[in-house]
N, C-alpha and C. Protein backbone atom coordinates (compact mmCIF):
# COMPACT_ATOMS: atom_id res chain seq x y z
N UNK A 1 -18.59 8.81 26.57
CA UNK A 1 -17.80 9.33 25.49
C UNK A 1 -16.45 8.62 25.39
N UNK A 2 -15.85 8.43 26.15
CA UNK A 2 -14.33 7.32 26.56
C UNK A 2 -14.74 6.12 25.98
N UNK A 3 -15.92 5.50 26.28
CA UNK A 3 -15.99 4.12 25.98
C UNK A 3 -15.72 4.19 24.08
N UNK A 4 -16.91 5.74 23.71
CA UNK A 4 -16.76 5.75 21.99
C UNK A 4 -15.67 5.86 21.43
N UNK A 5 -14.58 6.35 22.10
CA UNK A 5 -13.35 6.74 21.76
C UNK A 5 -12.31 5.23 21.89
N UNK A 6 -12.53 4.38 23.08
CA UNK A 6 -12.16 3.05 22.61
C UNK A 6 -12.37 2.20 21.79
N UNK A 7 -13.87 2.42 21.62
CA UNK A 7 -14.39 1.47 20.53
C UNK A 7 -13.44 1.89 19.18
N UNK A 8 -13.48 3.26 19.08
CA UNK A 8 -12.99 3.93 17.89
C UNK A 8 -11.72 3.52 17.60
N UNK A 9 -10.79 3.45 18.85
CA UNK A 9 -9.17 3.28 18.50
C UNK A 9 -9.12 1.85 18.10
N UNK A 10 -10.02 0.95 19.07
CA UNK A 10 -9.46 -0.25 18.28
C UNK A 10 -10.60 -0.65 17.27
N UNK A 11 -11.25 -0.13 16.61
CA UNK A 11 -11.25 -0.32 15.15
C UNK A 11 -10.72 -0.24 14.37
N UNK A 12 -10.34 1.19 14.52
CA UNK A 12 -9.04 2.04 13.54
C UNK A 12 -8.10 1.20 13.53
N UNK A 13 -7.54 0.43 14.82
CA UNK A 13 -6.39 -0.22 14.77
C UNK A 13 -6.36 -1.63 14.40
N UNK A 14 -7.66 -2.11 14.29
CA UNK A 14 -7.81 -3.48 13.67
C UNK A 14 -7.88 -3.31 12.35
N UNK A 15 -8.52 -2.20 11.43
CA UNK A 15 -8.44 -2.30 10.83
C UNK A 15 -7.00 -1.87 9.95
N UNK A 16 -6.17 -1.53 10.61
CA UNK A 16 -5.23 -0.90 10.11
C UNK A 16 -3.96 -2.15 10.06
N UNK A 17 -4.07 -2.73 11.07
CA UNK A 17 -3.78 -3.98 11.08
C UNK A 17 -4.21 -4.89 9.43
N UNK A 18 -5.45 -5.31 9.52
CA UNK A 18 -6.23 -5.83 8.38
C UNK A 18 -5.29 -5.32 6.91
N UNK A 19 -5.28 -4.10 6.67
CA UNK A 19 -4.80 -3.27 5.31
C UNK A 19 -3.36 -3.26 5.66
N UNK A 20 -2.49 -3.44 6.46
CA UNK A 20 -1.33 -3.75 6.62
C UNK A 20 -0.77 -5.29 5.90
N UNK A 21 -1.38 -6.37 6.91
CA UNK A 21 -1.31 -7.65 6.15
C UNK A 21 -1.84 -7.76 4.86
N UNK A 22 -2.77 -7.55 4.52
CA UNK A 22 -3.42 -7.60 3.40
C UNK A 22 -2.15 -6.98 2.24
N UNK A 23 -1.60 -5.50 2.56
CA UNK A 23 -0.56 -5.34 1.52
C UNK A 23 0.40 -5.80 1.18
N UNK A 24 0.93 -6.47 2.49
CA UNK A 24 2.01 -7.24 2.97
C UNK A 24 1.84 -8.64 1.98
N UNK A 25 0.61 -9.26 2.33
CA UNK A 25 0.69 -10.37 1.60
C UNK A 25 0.59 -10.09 -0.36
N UNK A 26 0.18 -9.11 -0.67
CA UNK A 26 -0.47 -9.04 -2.05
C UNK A 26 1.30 -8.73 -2.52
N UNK A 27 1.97 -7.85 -1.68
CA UNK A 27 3.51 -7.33 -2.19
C UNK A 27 4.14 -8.72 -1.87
N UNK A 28 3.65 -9.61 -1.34
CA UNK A 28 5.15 -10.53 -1.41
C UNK A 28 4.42 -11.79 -2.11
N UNK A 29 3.05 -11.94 -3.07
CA UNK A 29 2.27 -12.71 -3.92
C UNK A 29 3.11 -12.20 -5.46
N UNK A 30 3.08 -10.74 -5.40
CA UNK A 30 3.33 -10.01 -6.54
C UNK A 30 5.11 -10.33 -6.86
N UNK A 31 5.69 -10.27 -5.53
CA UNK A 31 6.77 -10.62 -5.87
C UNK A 31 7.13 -11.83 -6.53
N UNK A 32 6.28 -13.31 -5.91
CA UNK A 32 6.53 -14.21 -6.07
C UNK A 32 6.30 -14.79 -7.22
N UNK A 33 5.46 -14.29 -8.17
CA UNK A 33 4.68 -14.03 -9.35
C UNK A 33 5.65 -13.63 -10.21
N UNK A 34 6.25 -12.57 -9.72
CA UNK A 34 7.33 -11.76 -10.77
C UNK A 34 8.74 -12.78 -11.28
N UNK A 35 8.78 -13.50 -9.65
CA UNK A 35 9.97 -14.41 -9.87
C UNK A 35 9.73 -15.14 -11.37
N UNK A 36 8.60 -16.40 -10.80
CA UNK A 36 8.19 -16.96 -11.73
C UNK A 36 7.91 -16.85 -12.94
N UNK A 37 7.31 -15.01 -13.30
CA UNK A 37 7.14 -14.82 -14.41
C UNK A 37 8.54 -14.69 -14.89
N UNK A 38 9.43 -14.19 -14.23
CA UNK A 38 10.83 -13.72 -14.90
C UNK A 38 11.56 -14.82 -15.77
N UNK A 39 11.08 -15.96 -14.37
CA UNK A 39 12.08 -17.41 -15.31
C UNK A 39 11.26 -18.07 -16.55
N UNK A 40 10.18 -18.00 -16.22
CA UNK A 40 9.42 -18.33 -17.51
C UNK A 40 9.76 -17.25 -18.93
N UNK A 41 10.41 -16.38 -18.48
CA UNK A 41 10.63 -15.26 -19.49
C UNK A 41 9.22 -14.95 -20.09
N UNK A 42 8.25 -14.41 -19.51
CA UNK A 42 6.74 -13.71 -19.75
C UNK A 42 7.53 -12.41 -20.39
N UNK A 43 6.85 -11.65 -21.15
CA UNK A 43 7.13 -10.44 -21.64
C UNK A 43 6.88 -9.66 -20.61
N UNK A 44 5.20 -9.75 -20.14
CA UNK A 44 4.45 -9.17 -19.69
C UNK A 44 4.93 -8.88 -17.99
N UNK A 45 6.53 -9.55 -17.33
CA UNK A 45 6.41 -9.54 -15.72
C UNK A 45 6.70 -8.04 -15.19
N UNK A 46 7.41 -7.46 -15.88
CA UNK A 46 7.15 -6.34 -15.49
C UNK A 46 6.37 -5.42 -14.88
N UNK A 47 5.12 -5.74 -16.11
CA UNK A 47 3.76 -4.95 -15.97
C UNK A 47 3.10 -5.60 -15.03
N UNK A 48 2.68 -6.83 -14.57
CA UNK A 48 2.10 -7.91 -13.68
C UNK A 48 3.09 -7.29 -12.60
N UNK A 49 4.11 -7.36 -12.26
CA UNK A 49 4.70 -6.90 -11.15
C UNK A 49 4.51 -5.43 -10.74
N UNK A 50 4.32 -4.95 -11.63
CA UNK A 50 4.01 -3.40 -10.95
C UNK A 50 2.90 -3.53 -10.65
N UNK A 51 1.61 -3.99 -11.07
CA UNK A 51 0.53 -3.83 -10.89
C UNK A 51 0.52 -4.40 -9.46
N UNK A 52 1.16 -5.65 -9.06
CA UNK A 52 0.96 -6.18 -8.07
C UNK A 52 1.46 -5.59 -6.73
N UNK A 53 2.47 -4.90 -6.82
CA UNK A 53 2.82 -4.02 -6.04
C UNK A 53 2.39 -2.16 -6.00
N UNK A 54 1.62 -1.98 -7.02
CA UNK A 54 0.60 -0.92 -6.88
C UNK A 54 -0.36 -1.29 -5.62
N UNK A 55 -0.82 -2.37 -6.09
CA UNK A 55 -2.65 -2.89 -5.45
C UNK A 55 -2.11 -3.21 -4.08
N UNK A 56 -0.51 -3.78 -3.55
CA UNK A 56 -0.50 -3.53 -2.53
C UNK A 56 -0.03 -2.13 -1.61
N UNK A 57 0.59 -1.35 -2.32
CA UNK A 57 0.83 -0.16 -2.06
C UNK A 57 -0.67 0.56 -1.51
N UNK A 58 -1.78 0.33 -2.45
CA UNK A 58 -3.12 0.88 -2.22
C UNK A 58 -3.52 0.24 -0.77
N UNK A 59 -2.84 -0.55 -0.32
CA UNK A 59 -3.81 -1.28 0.72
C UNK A 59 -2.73 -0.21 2.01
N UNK A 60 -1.72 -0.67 1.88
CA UNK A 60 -1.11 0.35 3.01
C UNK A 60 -0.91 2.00 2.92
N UNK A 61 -1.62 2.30 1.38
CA UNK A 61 -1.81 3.93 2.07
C UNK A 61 -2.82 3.84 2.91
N UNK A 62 -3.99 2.69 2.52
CA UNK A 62 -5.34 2.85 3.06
C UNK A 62 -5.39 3.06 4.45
N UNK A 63 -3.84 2.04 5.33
CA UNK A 63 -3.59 2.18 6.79
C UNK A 63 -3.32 3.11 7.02
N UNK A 64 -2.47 4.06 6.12
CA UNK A 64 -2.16 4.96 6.55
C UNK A 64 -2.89 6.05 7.01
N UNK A 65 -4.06 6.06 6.11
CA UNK A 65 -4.85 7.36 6.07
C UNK A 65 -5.93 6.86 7.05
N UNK A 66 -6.04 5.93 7.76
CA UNK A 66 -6.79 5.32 8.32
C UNK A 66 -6.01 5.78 10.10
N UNK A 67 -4.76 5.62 10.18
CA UNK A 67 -3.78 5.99 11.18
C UNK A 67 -4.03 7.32 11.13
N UNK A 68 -4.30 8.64 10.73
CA UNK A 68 -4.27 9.50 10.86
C UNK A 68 -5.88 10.10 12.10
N UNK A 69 -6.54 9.04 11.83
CA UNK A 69 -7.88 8.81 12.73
C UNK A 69 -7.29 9.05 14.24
N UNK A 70 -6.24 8.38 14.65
CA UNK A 70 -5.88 8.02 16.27
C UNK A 70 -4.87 9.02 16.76
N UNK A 71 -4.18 9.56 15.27
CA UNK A 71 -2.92 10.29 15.98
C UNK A 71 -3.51 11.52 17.52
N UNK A 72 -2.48 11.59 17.81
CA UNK A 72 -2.44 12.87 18.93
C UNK A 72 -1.86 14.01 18.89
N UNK A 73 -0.79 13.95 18.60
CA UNK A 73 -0.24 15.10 18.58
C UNK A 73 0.77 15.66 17.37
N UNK A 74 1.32 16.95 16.83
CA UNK A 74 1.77 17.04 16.11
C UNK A 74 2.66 16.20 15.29
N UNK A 75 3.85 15.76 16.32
CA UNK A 75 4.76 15.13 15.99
C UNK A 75 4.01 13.96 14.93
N UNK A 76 3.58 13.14 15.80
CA UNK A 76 2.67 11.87 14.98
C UNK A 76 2.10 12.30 13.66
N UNK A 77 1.27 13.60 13.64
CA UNK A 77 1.03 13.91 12.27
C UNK A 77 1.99 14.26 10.95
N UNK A 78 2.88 14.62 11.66
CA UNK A 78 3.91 14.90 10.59
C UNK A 78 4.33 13.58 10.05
N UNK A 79 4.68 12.92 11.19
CA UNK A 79 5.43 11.40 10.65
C UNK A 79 4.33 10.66 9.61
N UNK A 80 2.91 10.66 10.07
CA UNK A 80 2.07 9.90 9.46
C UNK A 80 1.50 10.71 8.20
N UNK A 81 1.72 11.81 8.13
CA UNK A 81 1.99 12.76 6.77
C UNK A 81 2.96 12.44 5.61
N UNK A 82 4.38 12.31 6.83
CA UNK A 82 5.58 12.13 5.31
C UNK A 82 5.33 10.75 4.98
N UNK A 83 5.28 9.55 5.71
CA UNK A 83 4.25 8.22 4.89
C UNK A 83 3.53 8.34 4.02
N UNK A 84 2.05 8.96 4.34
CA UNK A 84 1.90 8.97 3.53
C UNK A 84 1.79 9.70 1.74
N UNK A 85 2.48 11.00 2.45
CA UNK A 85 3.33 11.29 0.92
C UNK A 85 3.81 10.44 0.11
N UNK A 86 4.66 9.56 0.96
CA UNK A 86 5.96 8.98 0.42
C UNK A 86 5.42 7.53 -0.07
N UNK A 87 4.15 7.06 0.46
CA UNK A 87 3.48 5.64 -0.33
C UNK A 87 2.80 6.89 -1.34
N UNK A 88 2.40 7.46 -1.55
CA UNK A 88 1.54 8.26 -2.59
C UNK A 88 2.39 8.18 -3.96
N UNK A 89 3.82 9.09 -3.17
CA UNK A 89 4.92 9.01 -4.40
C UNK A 89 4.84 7.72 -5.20
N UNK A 90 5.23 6.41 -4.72
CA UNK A 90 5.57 5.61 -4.95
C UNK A 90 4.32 5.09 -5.81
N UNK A 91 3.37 5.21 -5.35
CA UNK A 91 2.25 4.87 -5.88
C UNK A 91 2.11 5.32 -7.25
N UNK A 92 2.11 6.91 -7.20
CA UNK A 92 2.01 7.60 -9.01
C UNK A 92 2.73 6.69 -9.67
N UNK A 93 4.55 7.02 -9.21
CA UNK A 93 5.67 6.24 -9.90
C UNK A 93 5.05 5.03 -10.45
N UNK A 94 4.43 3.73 -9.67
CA UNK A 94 3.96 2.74 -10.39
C UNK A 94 3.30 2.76 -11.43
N UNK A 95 2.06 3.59 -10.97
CA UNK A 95 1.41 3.93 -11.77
C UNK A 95 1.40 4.44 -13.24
N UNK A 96 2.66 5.31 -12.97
CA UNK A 96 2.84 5.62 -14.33
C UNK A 96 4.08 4.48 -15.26
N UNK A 97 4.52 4.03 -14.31
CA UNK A 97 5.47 3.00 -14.82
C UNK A 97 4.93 1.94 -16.14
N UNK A 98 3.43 1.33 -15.07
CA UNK A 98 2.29 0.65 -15.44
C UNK A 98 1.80 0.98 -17.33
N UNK A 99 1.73 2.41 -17.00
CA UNK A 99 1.07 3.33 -18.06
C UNK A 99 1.95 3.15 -19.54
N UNK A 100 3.22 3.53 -18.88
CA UNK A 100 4.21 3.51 -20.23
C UNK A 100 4.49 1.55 -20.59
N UNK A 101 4.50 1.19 -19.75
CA UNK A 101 4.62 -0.30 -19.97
C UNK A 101 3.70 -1.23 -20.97
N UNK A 102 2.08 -0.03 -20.63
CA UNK A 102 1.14 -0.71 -21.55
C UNK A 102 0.91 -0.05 -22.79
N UNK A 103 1.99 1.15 -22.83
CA UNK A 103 1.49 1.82 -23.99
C UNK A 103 2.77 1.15 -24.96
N UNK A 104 3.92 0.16 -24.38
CA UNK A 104 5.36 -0.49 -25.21
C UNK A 104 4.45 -1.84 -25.61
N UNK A 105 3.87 -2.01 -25.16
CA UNK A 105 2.96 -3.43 -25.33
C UNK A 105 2.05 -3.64 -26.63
């Protein structure tokens, strides 16, 4: 049963790893995108930038909720609770940012 429970943590934790970078890189693609779109003066960088930092937002709630697999004890749950509230928040916010952006378009 110990051995299943190792196997388990470091999956959880590779993969959490995995959806970490993965957001990491898509939020600082999206950024870099935004630059470019900005100086090009695109109408559209706004909306391209939120989106891009939505899709990475989605990848690190995914760690998050994925981290909730290993926690132990209260404390940890709370912390890994108000995260992921607080990428959730952020997430709608885009989301709806996104929404009104395509409905000015």
């Amino acid at each position: 049963m110990e051995f299943l429970e190792t196997v388990l943590n470091t999956f959880v934790n590779l993969a959490m790893l995995l959806f970490e970078y993965i957001g990491v890189a898509v939020i600082a693609v999206a950024g870099i995108q935004g630059i470019i779109n900005y100086v090009r003066r695109n109408p559209e960088t706004r909306l391209l930038l939120a989106q891009g930092l939505a899709m990475g937002l989605e990848f690190k709630l995914g760690s998050e909720i994925l981290r909730t697999v290993v926690v132990r004890n209260l404390e940890e749950i709370a912390i890994v609770g108000s995260i992921i509230a607080l990428r959730a928040v952020l997430t709608i916010l885009i989301h709806w940012e996104i929404k009104n952006e395509r409905t000015e378009t």
